[in-house]
Every structure is written in C-alpha cells, then in structure tokens.
N, C-alpha and C. Protein backbone atom coordinates (compact mmCIF):
# COMPACT_ATOMS: atom_id res chain seq x y z
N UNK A 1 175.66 155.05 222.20
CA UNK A 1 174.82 156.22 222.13
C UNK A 1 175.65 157.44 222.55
N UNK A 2 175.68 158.26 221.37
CA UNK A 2 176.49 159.68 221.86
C UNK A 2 175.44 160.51 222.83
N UNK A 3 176.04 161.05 224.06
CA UNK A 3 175.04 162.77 224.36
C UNK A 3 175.92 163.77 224.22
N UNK A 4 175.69 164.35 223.13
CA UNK A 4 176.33 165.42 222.34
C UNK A 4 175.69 166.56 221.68
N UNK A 5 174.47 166.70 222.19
CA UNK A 5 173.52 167.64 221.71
C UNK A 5 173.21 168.42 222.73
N UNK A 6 173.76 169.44 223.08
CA UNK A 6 172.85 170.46 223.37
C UNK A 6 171.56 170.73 223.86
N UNK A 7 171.00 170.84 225.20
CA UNK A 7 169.40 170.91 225.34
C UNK A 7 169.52 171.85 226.04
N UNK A 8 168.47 172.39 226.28
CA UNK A 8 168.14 173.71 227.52
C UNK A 8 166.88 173.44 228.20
N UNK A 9 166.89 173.30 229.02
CA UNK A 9 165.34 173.46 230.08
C UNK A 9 165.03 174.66 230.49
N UNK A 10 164.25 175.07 230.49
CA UNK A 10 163.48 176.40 230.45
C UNK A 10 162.76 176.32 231.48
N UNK A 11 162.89 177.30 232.05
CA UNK A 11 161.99 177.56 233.59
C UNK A 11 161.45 178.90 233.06
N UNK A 12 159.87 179.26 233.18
CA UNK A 12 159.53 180.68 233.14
C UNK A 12 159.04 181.05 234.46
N UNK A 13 159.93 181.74 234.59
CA UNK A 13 159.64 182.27 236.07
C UNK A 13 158.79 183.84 236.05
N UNK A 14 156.96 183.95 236.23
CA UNK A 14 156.50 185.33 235.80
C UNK A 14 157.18 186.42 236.34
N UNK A 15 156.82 188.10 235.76
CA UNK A 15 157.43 189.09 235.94
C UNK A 15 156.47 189.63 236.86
N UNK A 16 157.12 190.32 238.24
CA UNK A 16 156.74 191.01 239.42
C UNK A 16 156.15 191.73 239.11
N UNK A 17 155.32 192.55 239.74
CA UNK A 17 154.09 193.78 240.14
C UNK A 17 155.28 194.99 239.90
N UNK A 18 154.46 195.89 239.38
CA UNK A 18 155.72 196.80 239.06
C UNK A 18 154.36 198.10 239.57
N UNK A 19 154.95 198.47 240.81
CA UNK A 19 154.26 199.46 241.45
C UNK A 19 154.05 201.22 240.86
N UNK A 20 154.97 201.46 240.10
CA UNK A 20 155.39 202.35 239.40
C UNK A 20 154.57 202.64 238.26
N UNK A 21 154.45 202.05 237.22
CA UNK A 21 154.24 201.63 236.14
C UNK A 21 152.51 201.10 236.42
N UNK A 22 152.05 200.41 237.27
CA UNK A 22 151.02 199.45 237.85
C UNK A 22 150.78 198.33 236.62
N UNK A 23 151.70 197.38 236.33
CA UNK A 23 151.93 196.79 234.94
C UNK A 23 152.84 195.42 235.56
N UNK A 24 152.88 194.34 235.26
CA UNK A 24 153.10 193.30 235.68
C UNK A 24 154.66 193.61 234.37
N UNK A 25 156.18 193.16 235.23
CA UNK A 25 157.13 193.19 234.47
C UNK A 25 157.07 191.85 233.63
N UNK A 26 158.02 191.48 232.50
CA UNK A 26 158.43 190.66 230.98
C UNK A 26 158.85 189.43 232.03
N UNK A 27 157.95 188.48 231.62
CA UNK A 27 158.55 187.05 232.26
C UNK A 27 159.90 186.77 232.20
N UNK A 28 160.31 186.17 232.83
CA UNK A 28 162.03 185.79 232.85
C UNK A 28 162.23 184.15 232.46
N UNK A 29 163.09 184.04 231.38
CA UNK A 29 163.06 182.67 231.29
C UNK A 29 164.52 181.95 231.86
N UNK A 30 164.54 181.38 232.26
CA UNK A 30 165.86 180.65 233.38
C UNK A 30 166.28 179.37 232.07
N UNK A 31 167.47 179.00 231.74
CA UNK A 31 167.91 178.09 231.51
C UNK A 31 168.66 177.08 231.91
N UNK A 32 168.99 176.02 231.55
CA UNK A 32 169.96 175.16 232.36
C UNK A 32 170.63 173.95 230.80
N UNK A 33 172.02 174.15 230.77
CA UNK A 33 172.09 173.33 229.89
C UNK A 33 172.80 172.28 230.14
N UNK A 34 172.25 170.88 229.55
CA UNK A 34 172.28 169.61 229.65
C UNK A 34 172.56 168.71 227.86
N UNK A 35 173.64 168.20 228.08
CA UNK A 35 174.18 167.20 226.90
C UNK A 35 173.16 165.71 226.67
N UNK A 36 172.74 165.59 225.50
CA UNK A 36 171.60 164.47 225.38
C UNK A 36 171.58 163.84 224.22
N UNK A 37 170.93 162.73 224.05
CA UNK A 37 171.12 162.19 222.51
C UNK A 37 169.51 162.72 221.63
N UNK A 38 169.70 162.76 221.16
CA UNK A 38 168.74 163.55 220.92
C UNK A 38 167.89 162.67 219.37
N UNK A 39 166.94 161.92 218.97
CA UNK A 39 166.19 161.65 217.77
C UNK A 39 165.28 161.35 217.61
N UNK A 40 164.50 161.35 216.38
CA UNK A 40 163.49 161.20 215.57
C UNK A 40 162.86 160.26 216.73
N UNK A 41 161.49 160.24 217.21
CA UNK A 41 160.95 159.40 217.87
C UNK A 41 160.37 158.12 216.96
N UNK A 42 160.00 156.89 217.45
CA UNK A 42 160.00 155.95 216.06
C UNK A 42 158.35 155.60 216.15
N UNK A 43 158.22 155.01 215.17
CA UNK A 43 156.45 155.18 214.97
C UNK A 43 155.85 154.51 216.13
N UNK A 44 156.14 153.20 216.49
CA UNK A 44 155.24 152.41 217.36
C UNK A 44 155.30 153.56 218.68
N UNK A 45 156.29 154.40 219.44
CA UNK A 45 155.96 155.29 220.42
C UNK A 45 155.45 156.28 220.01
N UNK A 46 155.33 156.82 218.77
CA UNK A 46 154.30 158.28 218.30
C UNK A 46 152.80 157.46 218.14
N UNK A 47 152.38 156.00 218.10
CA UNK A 47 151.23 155.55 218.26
C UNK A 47 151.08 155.38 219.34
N UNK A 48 151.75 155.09 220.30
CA UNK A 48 151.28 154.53 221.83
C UNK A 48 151.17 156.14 222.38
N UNK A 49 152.01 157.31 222.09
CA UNK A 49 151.85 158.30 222.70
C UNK A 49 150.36 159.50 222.11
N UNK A 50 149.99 159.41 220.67
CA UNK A 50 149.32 160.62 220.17
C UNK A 50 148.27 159.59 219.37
N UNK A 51 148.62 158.28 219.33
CA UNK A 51 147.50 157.51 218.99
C UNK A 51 147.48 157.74 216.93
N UNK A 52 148.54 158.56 216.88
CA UNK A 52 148.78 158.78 214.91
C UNK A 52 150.22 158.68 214.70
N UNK A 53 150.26 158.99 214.00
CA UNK A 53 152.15 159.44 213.09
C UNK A 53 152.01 160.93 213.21
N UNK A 54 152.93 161.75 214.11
CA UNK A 54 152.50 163.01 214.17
C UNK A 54 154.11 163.50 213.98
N UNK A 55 154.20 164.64 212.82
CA UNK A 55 155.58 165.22 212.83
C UNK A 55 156.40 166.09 213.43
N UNK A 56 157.64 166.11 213.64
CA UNK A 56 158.41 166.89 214.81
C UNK A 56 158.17 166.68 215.87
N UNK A 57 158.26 165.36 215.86
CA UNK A 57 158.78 164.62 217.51
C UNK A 57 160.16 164.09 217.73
N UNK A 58 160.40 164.31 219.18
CA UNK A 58 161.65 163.85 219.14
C UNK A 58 161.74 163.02 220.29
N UNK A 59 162.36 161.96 220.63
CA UNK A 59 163.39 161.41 221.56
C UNK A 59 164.25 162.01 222.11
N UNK A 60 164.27 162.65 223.72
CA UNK A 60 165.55 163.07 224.38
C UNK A 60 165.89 162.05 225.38
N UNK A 61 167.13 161.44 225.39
CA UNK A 61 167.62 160.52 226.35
C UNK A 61 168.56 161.70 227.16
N UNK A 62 168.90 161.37 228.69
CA UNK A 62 169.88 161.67 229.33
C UNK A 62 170.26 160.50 229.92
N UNK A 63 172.41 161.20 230.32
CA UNK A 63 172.65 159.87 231.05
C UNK A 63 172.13 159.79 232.98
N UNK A 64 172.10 160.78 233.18
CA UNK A 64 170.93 161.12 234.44
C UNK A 64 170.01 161.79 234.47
N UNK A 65 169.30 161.27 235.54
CA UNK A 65 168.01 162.16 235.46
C UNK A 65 168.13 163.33 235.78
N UNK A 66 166.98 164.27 235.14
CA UNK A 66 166.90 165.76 235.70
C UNK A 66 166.03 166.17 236.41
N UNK A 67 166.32 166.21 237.66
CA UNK A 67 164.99 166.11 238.54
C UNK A 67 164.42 167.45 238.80
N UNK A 68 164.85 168.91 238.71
CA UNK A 68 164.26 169.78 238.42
C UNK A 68 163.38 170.59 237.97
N UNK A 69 162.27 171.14 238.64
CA UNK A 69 161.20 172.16 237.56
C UNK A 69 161.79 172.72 236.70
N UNK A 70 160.96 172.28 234.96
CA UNK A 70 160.98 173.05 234.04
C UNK A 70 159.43 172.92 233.52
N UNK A 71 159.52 173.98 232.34
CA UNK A 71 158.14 173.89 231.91
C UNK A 71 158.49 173.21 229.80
N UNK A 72 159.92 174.07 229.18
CA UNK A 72 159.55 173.21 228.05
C UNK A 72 161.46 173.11 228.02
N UNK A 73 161.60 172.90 226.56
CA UNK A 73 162.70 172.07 226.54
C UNK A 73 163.07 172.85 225.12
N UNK A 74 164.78 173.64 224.67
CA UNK A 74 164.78 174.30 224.06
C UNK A 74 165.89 173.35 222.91
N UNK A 75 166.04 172.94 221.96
CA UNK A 75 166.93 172.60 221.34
C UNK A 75 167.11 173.23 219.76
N UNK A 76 168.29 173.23 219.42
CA UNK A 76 168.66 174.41 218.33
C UNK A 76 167.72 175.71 217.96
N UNK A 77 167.80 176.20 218.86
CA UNK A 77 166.39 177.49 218.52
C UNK A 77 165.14 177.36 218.90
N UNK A 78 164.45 175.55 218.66
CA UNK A 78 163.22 175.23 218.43
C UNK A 78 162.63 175.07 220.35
N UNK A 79 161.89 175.40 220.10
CA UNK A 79 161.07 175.03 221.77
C UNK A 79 159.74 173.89 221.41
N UNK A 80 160.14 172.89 222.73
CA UNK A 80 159.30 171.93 222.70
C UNK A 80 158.55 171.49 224.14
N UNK A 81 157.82 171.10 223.74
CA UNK A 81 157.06 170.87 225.24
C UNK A 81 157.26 169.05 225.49
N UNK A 82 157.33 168.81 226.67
CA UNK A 82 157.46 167.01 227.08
C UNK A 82 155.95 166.68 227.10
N UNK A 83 155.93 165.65 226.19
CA UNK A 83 154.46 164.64 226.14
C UNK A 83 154.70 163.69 226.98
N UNK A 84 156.24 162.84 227.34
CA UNK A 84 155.65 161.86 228.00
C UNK A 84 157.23 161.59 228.31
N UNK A 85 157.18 161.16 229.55
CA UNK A 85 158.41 161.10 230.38
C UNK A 85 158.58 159.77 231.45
N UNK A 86 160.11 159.37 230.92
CA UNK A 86 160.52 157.82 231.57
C UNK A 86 161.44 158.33 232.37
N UNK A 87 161.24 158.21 233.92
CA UNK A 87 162.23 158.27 234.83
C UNK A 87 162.79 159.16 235.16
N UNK A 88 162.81 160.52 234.30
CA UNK A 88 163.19 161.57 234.49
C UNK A 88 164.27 161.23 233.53
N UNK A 89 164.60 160.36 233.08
CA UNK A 89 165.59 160.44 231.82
C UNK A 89 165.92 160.14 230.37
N UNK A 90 164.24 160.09 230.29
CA UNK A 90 164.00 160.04 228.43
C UNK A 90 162.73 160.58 228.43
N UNK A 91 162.94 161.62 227.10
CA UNK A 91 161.46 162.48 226.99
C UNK A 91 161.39 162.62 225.40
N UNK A 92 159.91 162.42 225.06
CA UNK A 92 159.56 162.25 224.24
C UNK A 92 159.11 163.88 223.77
N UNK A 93 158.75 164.45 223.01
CA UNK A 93 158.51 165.79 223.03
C UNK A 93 158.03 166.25 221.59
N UNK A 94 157.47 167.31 221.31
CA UNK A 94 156.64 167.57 220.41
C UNK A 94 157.01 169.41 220.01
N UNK A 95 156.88 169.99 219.44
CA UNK A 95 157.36 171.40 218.79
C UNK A 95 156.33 172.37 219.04
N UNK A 96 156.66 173.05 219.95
CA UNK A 96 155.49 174.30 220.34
C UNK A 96 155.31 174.98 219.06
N UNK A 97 154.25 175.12 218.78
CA UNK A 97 153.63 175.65 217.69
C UNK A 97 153.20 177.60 217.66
C-alpha cells in the first residue's frame, strides 16, 4: 500500500468580534498536511456505512493515527467530511456538497 497522496485536515477556527466595524471577522481555516492512500470505498462498507451505493466516497488510510481536532478533510481541491472512523487511522468520507 503506497501513502502518496496528499490530504489536508482542516481546522475552522471562527473569526473574532471586530469592535470597529461591530461585524464578526472571515473564519480562518488552519491546515495540516498528511501523506495517505487514498480510494474508492468498496460496496459492502458504503452498505454497512449509508445503508445504499452512494457516489464519491472515499477510503483514507494513514500509517499513524491523527489524533488532532479537525472538522473536514481536503484532497485535490475537493472537501470532504469523515462518516466513519477506525482508530484514528482509516476514514471513510463523503464530498461536501
């Protein structure tokens, strides 16, 4: 198994009280990048997880866990959110819409 892909974890950290302005500042998004194998999730876990065949899911393996707050998970451009998580080091994930 290669980890050769590219991932980003995304932390949104909200934007402060802006006293000036009286206007809440542009959320900040924090990244962190992490090498992973990255594929197609296979049918029997898109049934045990969403109960159908649902498209643009993926499989992320790491070779350690990431024990850190994040909220979604960024790979080639696309942002995804975690449906369902082993150990902190395989996540199953789905395509924010």
């Amino acid at each position: 198994m290669r980890y050769d892909i590219p991932i980003f974890f995304q932390r949104i950290q909200p934007g402060a009280f802006n006293a000036t302005t009286h206007n809440y500042d542009e959320d900040t998004i924090i990244e962190e990048k992490q090498y992973a194998s990255v594929t197609d999730t296979g049918e029997g876990t898109l049934k045990l997880v969403y109960g159908t065949v649902k498209q643009g899911s993926l499989t992320i393996r790491l070779q350690r866990a990431y024990t850190k707050p994040f909220d979604k998970i960024r790979i080639d451009g696309k942002v995804y959110r975690v449906d369902l998580s082993r150990k902190k080091k395989t996540f199953v994930v789905s395509e924010v819409q």
